[in-house]
PDB file of N, CA and C in Angstrom:
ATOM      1  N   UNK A   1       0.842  -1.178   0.000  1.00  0.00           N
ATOM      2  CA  UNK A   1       0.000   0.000   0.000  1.00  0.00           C
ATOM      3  C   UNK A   1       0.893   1.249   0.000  1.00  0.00           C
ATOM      4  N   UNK A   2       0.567   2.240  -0.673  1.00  0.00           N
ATOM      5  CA  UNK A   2       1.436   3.305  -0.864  1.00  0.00           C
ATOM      6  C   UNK A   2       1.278   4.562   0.301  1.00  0.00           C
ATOM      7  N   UNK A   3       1.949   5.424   0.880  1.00  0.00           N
ATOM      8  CA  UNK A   3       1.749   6.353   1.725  1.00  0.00           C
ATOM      9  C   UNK A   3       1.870   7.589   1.255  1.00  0.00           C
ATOM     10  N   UNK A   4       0.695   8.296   2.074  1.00  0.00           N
ATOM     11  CA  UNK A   4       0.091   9.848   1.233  1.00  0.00           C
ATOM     12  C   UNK A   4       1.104  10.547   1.667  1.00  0.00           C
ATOM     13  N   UNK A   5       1.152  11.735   1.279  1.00  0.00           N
ATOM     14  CA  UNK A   5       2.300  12.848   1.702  1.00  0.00           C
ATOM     15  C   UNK A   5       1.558  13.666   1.424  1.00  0.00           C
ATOM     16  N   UNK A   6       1.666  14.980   2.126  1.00  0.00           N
ATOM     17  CA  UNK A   6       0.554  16.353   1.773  1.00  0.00           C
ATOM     18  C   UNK A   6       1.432  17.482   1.559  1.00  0.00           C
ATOM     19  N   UNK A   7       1.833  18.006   0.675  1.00  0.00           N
ATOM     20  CA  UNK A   7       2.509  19.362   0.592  1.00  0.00           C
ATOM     21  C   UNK A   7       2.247  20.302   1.073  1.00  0.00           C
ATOM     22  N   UNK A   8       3.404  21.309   1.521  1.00  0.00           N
ATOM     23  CA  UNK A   8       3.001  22.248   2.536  1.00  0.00           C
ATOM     24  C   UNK A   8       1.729  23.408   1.700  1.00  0.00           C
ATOM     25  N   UNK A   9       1.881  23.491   0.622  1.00  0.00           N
ATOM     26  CA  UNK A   9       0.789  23.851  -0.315  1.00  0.00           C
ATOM     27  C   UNK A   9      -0.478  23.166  -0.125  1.00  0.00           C
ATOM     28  N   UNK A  10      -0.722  22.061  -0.122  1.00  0.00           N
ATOM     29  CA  UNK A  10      -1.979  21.189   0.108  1.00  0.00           C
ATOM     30  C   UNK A  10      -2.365  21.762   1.331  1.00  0.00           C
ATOM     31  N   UNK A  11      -1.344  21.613   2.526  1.00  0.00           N
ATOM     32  CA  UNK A  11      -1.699  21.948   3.997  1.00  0.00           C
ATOM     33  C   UNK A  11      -2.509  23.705   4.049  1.00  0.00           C
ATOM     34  N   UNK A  12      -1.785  23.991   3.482  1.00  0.00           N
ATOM     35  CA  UNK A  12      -2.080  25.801   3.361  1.00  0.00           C
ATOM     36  C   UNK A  12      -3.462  25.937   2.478  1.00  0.00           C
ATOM     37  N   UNK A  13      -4.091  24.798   1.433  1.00  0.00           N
ATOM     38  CA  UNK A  13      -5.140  24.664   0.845  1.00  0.00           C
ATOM     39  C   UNK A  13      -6.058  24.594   1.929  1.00  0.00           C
ATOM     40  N   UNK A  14      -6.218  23.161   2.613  1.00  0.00           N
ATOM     41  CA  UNK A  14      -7.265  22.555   3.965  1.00  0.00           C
ATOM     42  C   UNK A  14      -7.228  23.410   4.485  1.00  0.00           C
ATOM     43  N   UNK A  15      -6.170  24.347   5.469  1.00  0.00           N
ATOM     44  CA  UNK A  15      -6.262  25.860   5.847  1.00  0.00           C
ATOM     45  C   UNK A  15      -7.650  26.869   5.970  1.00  0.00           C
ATOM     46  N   UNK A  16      -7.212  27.252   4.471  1.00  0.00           N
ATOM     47  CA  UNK A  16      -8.087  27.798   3.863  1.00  0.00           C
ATOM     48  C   UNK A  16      -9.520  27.575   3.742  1.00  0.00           C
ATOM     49  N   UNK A  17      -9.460  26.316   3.474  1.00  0.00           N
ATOM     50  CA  UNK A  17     -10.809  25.510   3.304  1.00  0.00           C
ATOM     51  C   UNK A  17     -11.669  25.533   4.599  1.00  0.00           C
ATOM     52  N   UNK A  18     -10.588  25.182   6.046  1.00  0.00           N
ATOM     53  CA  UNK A  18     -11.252  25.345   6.683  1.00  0.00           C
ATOM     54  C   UNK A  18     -11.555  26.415   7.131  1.00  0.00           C
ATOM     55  N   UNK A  19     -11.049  27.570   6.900  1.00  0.00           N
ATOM     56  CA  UNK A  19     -11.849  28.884   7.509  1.00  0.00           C
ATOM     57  C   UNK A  19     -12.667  29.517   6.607  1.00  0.00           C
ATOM     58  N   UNK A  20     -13.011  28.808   5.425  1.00  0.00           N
ATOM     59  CA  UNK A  20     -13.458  29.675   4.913  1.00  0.00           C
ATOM     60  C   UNK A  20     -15.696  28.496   5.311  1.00  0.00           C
ATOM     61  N   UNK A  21     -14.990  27.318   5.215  1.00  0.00           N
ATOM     62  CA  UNK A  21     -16.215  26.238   5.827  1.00  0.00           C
ATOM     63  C   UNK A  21     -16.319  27.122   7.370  1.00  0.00           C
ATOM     64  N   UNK A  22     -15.748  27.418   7.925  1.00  0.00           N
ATOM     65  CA  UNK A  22     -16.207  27.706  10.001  1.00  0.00           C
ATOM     66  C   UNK A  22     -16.906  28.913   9.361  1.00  0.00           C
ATOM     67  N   UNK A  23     -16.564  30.217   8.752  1.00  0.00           N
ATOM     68  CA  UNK A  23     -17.304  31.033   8.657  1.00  0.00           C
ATOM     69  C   UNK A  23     -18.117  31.466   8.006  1.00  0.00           C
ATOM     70  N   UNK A  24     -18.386  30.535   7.145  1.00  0.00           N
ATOM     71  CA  UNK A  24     -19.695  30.327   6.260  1.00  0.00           C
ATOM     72  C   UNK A  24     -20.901  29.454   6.735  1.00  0.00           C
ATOM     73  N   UNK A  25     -20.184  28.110   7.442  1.00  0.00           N
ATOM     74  CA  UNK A  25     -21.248  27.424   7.983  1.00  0.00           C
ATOM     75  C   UNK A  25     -21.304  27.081   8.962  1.00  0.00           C
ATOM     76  N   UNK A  26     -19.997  27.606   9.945  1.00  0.00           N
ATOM     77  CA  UNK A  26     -19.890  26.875  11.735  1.00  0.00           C
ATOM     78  C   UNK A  26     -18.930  26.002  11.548  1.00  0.00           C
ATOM     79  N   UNK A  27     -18.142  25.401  12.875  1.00  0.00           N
ATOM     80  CA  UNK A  27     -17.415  24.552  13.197  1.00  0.00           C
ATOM     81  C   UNK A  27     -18.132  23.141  12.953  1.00  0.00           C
ATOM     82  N   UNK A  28     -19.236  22.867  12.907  1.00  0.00           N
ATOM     83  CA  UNK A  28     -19.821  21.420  12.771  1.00  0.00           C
ATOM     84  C   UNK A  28     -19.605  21.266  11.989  1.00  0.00           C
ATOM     85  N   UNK A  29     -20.470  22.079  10.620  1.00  0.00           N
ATOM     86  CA  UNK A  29     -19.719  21.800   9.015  1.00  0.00           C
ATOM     87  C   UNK A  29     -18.510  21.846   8.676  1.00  0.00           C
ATOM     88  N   UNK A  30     -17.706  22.400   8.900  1.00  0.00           N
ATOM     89  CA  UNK A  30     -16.445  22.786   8.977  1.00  0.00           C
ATOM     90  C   UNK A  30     -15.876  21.360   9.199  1.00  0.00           C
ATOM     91  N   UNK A  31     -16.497  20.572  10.376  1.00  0.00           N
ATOM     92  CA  UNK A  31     -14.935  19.430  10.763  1.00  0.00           C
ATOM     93  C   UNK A  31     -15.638  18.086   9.938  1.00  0.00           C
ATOM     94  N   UNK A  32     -17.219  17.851   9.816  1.00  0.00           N
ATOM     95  CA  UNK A  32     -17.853  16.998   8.636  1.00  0.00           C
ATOM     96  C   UNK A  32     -17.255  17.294   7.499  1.00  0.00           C
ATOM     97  N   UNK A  33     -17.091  18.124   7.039  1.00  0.00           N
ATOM     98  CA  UNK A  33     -16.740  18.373   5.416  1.00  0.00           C
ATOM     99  C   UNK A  33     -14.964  17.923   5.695  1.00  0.00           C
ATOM    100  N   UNK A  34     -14.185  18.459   6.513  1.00  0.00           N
ATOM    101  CA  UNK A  34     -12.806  17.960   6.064  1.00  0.00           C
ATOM    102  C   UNK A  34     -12.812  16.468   6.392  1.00  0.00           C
ATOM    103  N   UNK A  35     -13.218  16.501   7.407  1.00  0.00           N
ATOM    104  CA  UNK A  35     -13.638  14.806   7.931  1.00  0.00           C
ATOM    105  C   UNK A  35     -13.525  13.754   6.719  1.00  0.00           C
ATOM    106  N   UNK A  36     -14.718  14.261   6.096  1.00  0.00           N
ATOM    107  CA  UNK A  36     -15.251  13.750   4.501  1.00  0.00           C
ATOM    108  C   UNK A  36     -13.996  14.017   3.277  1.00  0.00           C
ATOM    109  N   UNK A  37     -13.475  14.931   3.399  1.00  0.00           N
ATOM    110  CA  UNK A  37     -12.350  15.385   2.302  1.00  0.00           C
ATOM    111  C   UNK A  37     -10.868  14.321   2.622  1.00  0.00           C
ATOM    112  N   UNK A  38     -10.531  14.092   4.010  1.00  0.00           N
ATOM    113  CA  UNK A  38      -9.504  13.554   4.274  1.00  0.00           C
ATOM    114  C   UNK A  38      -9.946  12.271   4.270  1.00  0.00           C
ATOM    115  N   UNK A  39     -11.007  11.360   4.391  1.00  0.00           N
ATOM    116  CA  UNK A  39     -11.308  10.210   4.248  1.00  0.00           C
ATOM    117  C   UNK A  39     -11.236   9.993   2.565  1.00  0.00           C
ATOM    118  N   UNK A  40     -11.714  10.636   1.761  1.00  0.00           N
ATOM    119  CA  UNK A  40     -11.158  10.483   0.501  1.00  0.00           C
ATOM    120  C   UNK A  40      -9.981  10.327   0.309  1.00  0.00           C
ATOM    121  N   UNK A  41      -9.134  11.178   0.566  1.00  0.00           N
ATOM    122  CA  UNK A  41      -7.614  11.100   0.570  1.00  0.00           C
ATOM    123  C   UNK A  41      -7.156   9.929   0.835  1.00  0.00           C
ATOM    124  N   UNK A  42      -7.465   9.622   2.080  1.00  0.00           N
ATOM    125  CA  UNK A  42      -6.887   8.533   2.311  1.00  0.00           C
ATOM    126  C   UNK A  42      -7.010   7.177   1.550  1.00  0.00           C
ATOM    127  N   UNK A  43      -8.611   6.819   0.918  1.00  0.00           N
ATOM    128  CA  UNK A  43      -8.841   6.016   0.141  1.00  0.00           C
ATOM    129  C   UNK A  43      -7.994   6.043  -1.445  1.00  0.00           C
ATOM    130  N   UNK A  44      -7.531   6.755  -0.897  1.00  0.00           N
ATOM    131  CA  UNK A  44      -6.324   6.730  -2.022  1.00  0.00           C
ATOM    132  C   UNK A  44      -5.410   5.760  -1.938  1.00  0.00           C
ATOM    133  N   UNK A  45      -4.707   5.434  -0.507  1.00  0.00           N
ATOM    134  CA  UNK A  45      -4.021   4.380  -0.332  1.00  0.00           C
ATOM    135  C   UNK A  45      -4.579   3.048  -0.955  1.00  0.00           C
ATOM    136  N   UNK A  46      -5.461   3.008  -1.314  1.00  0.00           N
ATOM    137  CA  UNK A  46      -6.190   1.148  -1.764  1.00  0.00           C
ATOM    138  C   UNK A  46      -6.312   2.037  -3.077  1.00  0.00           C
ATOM    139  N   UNK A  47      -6.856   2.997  -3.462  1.00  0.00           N
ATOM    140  CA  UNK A  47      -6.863   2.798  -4.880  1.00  0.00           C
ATOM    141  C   UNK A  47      -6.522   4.097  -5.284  1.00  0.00           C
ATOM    142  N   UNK A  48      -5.812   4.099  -6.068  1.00  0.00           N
ATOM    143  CA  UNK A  48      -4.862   5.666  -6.379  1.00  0.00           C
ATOM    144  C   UNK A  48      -5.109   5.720  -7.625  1.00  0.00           C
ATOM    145  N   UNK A  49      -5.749   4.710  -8.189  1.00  0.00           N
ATOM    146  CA  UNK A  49      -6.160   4.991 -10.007  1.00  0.00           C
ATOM    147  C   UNK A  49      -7.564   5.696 -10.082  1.00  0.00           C
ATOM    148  N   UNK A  50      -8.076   6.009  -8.904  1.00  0.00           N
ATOM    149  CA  UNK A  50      -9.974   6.454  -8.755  1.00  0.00           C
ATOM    150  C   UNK A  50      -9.861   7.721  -9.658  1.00  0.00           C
ATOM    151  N   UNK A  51      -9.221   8.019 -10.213  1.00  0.00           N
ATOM    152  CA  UNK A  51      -8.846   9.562 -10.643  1.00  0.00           C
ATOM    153  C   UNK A  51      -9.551   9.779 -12.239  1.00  0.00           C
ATOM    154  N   UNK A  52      -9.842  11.137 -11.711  1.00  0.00           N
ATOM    155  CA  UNK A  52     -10.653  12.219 -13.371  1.00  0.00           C
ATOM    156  C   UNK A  52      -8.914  12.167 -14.291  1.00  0.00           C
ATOM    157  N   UNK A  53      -9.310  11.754 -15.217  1.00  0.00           N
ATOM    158  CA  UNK A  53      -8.267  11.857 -16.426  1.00  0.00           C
ATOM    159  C   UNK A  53      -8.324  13.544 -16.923  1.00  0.00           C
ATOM    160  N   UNK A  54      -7.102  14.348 -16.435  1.00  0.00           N
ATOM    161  CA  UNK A  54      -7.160  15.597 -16.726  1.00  0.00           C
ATOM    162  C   UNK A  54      -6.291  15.618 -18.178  1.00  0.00           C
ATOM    163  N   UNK A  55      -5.691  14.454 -19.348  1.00  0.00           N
ATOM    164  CA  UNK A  55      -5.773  15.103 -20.426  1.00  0.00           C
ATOM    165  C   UNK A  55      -7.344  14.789 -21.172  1.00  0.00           C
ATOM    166  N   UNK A  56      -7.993  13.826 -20.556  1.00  0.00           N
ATOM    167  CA  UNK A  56      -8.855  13.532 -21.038  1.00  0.00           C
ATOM    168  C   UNK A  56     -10.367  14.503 -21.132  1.00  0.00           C
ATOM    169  N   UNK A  57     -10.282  15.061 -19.814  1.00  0.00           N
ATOM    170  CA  UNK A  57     -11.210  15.926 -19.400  1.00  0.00           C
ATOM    171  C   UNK A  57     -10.791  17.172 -20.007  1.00  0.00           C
ATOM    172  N   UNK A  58      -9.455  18.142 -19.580  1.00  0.00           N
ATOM    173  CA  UNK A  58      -8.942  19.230 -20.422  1.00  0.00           C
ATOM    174  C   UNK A  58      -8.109  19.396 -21.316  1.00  0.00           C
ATOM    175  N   UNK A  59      -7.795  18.365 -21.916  1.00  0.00           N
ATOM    176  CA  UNK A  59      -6.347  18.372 -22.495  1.00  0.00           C
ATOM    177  C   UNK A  59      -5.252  18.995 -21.898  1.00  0.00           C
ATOM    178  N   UNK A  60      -5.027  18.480 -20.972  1.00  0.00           N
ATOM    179  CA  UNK A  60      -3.714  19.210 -19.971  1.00  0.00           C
ATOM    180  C   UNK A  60      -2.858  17.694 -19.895  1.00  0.00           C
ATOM    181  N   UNK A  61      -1.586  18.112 -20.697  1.00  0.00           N
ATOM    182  CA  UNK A  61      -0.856  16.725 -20.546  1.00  0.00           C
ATOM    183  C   UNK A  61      -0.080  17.077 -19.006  1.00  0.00           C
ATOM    184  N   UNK A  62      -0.067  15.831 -18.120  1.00  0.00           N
ATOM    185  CA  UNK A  62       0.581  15.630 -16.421  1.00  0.00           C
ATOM    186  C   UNK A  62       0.119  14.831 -16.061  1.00  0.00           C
ATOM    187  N   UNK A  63       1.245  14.356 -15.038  1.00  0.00           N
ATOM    188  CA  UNK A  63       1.191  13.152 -14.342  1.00  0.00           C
ATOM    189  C   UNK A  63       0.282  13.581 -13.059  1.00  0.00           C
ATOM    190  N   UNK A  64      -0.488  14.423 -13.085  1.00  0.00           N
ATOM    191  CA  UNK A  64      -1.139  15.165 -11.571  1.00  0.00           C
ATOM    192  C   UNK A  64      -2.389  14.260 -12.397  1.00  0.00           C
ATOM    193  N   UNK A  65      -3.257  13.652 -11.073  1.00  0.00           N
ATOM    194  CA  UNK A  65      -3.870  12.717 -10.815  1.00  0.00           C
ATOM    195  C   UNK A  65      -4.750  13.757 -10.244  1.00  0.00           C
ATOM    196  N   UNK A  66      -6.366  13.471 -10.455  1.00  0.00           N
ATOM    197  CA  UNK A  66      -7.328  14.084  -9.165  1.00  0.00           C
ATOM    198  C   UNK A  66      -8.773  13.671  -9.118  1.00  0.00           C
ATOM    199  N   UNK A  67      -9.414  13.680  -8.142  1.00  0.00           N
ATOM    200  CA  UNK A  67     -10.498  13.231  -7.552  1.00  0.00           C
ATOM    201  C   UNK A  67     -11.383  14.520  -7.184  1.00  0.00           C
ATOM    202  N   UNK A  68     -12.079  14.542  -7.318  1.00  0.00           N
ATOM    203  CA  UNK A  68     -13.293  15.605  -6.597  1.00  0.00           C
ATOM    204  C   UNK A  68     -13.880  14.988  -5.473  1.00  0.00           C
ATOM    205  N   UNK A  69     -13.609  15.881  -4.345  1.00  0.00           N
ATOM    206  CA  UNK A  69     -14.372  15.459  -2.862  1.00  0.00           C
ATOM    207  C   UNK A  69     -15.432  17.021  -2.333  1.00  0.00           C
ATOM    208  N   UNK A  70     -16.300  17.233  -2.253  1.00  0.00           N
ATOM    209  CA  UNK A  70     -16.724  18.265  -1.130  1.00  0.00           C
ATOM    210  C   UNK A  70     -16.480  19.404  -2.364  1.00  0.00           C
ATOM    211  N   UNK A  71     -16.846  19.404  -3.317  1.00  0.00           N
ATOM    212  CA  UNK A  71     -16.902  20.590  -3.776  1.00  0.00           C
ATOM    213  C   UNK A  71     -15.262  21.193  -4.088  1.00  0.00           C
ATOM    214  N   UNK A  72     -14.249  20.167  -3.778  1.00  0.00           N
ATOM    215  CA  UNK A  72     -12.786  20.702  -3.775  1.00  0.00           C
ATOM    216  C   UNK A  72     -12.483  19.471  -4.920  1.00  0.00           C
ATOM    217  N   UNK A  73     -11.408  20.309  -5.868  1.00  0.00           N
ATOM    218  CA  UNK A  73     -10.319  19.021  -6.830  1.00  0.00           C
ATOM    219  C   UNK A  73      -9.107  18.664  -5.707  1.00  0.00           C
ATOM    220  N   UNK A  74      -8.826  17.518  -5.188  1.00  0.00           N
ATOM    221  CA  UNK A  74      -7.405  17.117  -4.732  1.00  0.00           C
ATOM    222  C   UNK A  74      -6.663  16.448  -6.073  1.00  0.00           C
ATOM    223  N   UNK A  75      -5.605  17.146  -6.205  1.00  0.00           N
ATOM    224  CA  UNK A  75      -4.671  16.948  -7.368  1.00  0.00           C
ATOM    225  C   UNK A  75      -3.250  16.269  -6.840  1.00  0.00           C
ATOM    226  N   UNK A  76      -3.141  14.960  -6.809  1.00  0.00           N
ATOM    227  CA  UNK A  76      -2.195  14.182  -6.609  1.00  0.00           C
ATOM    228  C   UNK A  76      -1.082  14.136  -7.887  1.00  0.00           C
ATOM    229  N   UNK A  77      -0.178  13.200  -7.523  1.00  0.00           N
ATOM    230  CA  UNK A  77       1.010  12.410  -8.187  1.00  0.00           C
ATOM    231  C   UNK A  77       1.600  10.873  -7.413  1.00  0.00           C
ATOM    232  N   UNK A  78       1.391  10.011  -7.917  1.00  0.00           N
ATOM    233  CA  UNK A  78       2.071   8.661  -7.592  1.00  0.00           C
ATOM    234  C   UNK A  78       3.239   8.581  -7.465  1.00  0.00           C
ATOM    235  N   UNK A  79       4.143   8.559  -6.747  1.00  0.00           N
ATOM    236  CA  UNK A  79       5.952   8.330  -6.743  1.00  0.00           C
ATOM    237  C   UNK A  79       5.844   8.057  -6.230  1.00  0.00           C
ATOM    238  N   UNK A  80       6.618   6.325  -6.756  1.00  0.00           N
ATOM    239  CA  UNK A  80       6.811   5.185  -6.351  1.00  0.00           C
ATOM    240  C   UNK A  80       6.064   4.584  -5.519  1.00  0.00           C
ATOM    241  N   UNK A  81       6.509   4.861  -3.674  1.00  0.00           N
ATOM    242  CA  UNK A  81       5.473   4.200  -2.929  1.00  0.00           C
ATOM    243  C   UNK A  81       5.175   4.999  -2.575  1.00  0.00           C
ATOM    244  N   UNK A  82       4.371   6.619  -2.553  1.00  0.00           N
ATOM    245  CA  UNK A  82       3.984   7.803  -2.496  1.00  0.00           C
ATOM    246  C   UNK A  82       2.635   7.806  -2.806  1.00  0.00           C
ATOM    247  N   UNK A  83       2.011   8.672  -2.883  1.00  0.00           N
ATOM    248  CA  UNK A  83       0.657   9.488  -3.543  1.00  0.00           C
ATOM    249  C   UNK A  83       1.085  11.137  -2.755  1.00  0.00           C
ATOM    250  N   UNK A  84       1.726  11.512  -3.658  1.00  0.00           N
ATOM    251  CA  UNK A  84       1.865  13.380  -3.058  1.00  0.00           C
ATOM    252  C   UNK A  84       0.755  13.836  -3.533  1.00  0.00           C
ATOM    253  N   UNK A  85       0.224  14.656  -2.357  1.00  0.00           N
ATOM    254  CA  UNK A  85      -0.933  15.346  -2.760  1.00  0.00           C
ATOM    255  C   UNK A  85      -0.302  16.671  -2.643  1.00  0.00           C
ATOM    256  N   UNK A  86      -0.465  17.025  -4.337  1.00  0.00           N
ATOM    257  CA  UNK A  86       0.021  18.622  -4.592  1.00  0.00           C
ATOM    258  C   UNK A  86      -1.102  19.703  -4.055  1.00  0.00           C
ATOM    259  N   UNK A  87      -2.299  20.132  -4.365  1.00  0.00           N
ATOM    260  CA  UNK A  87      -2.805  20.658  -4.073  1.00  0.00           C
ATOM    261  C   UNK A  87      -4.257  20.428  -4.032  1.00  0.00           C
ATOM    262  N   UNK A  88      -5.094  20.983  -3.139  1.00  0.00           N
ATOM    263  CA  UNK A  88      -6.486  20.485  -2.999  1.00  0.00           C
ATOM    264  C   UNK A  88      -7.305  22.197  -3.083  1.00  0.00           C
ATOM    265  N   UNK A  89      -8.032  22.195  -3.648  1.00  0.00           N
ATOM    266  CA  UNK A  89      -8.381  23.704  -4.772  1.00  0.00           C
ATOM    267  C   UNK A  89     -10.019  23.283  -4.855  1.00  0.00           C
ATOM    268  N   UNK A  90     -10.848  24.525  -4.587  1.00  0.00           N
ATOM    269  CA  UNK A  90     -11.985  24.713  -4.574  1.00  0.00           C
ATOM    270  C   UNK A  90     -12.165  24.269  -6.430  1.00  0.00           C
ATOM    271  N   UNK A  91     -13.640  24.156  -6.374  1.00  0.00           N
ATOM    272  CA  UNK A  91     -14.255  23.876  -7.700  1.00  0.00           C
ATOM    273  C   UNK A  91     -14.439  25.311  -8.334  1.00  0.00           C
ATOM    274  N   UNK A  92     -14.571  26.116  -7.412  1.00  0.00           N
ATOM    275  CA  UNK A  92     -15.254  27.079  -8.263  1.00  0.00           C
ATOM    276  C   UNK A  92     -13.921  28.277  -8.616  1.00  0.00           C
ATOM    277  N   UNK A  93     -12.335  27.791  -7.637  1.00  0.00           N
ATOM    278  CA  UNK A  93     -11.618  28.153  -8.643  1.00  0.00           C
ATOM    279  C   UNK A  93     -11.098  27.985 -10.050  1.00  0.00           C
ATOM    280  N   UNK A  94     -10.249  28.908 -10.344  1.00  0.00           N
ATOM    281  CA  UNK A  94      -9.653  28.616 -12.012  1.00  0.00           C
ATOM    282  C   UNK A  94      -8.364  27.675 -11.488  1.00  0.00           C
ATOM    283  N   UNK A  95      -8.890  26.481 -11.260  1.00  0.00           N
ATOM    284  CA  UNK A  95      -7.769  25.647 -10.497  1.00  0.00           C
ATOM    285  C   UNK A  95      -6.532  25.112 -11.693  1.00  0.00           C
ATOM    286  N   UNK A  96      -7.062  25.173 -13.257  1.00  0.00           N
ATOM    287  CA  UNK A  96      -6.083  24.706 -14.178  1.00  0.00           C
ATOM    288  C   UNK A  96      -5.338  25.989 -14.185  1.00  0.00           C
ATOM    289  N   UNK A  97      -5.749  27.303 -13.710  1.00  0.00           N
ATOM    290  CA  UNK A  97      -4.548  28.636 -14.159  1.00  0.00           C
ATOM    291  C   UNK A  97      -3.574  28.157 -12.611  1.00  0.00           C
ATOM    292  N   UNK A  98      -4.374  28.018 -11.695  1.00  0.00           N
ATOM    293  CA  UNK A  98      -3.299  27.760 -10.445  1.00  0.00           C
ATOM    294  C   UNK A  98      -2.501  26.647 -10.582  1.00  0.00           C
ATOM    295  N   UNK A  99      -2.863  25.719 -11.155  1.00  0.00           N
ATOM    296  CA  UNK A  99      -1.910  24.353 -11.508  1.00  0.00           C
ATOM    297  C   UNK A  99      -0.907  24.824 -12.457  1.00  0.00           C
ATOM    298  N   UNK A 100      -1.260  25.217 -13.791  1.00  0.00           N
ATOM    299  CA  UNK A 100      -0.807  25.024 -15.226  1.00  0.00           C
ATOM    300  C   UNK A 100      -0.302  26.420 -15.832  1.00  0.00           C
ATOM    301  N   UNK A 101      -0.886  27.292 -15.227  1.00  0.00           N
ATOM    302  CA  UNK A 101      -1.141  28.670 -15.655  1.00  0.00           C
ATOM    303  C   UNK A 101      -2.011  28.989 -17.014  1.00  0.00           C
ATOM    304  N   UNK A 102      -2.878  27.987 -16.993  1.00  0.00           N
ATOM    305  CA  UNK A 102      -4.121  27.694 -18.788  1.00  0.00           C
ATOM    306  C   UNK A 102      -5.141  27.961 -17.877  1.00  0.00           C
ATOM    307  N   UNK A 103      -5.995  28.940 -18.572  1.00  0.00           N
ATOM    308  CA  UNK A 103      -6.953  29.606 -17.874  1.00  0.00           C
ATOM    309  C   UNK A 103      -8.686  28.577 -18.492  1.00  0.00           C
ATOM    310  N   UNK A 104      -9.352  28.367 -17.997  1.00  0.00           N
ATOM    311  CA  UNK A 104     -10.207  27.377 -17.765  1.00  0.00           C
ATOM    312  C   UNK A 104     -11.426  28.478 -18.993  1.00  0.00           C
ATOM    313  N   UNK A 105     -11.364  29.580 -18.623  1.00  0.00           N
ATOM    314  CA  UNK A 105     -12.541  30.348 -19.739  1.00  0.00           C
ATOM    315  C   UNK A 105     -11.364  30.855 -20.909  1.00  0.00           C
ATOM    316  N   UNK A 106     -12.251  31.698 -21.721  1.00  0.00           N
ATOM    317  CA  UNK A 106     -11.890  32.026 -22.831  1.00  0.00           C
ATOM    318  C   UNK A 106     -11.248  33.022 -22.510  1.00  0.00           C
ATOM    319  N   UNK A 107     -11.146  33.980 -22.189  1.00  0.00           N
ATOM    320  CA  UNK A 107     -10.639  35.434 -21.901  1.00  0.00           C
ATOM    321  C   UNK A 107      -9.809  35.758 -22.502  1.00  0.00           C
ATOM    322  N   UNK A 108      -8.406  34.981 -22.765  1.00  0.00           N
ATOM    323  CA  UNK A 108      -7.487  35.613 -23.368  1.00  0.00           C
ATOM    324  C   UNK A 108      -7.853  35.276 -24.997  1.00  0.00           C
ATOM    325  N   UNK A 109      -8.321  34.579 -25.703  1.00  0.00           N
ATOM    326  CA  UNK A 109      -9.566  33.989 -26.765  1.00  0.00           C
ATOM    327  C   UNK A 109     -10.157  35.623 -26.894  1.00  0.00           C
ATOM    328  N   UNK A 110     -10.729  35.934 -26.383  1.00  0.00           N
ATOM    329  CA  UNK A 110     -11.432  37.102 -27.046  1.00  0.00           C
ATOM    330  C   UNK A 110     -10.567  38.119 -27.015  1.00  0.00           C
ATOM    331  N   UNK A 111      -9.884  38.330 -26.408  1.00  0.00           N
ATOM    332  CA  UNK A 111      -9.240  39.611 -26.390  1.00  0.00           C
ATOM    333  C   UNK A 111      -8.383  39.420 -27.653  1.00  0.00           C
ATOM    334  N   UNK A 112      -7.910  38.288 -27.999  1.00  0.00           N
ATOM    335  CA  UNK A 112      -7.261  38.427 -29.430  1.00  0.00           C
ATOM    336  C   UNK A 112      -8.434  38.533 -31.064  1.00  0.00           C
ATOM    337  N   UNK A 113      -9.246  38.423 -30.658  1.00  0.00           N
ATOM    338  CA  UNK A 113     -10.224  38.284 -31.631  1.00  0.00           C
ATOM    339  C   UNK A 113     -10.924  39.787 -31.801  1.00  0.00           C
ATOM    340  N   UNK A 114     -10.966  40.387 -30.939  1.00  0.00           N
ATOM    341  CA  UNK A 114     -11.026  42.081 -30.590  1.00  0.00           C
ATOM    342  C   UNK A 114     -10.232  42.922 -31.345  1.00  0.00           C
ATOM    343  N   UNK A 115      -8.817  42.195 -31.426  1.00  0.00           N
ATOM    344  CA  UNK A 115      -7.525  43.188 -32.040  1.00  0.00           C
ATOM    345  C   UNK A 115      -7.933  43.500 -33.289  1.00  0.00           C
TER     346      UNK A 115
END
C-alpha cells in the first residue's frame, strides 16, 4: 500500500478551506466536510487509479492525478510508494490557471479576436 504525503501547499489549501467552511457554515460543518475530504484522501491508499483523467477531461498533458471530494479538486502524483498530494483547490476556482497557468474560460480567446 502506498503512503500519502501532503505538501506544505496542500496543507495551506485545507487551511483555507477550513476557515473559509467555520465562517460560512460553523465549526460542525467545517470538521464533517474535512472529515469527509480527508477520508477520501486517504482512500487513495487502496486505490490511487480512482482519478478524473485531466488530459482527457482538459487536455492538460501531467502526471497530476485528481479526484473531486466536497466541492474541492485534490490533485495528486504517484511516486513510487507515495501518492503526493500537490494541491487540494476549490471547484469554483480557475484551479487549471493555479496548476498550469491555462486559464479554464476564454478570456485571453477574445481579447485576441477584438484586435
Amino acid at each position: 500500500m502506498r503512503k500519502i504525503e501532503i505538501t506544505p501547499e496542500a496543507l495551506n489549501d485545507l487551511g483555507a478551506i477550513k476557515e473559509y467552511l467555520d465562517s460560512e457554515y460553523g465549526q460542525k460543518k467545517e470538521k464533517e466536510i474535512l472529515k469527509s475530504i480527508l477520508k477520501d484522501i486517504r482512500r487513495l491508499e487502496k486505490y490511487p487509479q480512482t482519478d478524473i483523467k485531466l488530459f482527457e477531461r482538459f487536455g492538460i498533458e501531467t502526471d497530476y492525478k485528481c479526484i473531486y471530494t466536497n466541492q474541492n479538486y485534490v490533485f495528486y502524483r504517484l511516486e513510487n510508494s507515495t501518492i503526493r498530494i500537490i494541491r487540494i483547490l476549490s471547484n469554483k476556482r480557475d484551479f487549471l490557471y493555479v496548476l498550469f497557468g491555462t486559464r479554464m474560460n476564454s478570456e485571453e480567446s477574445e481579447e485576441y479576436w477584438e484586435e
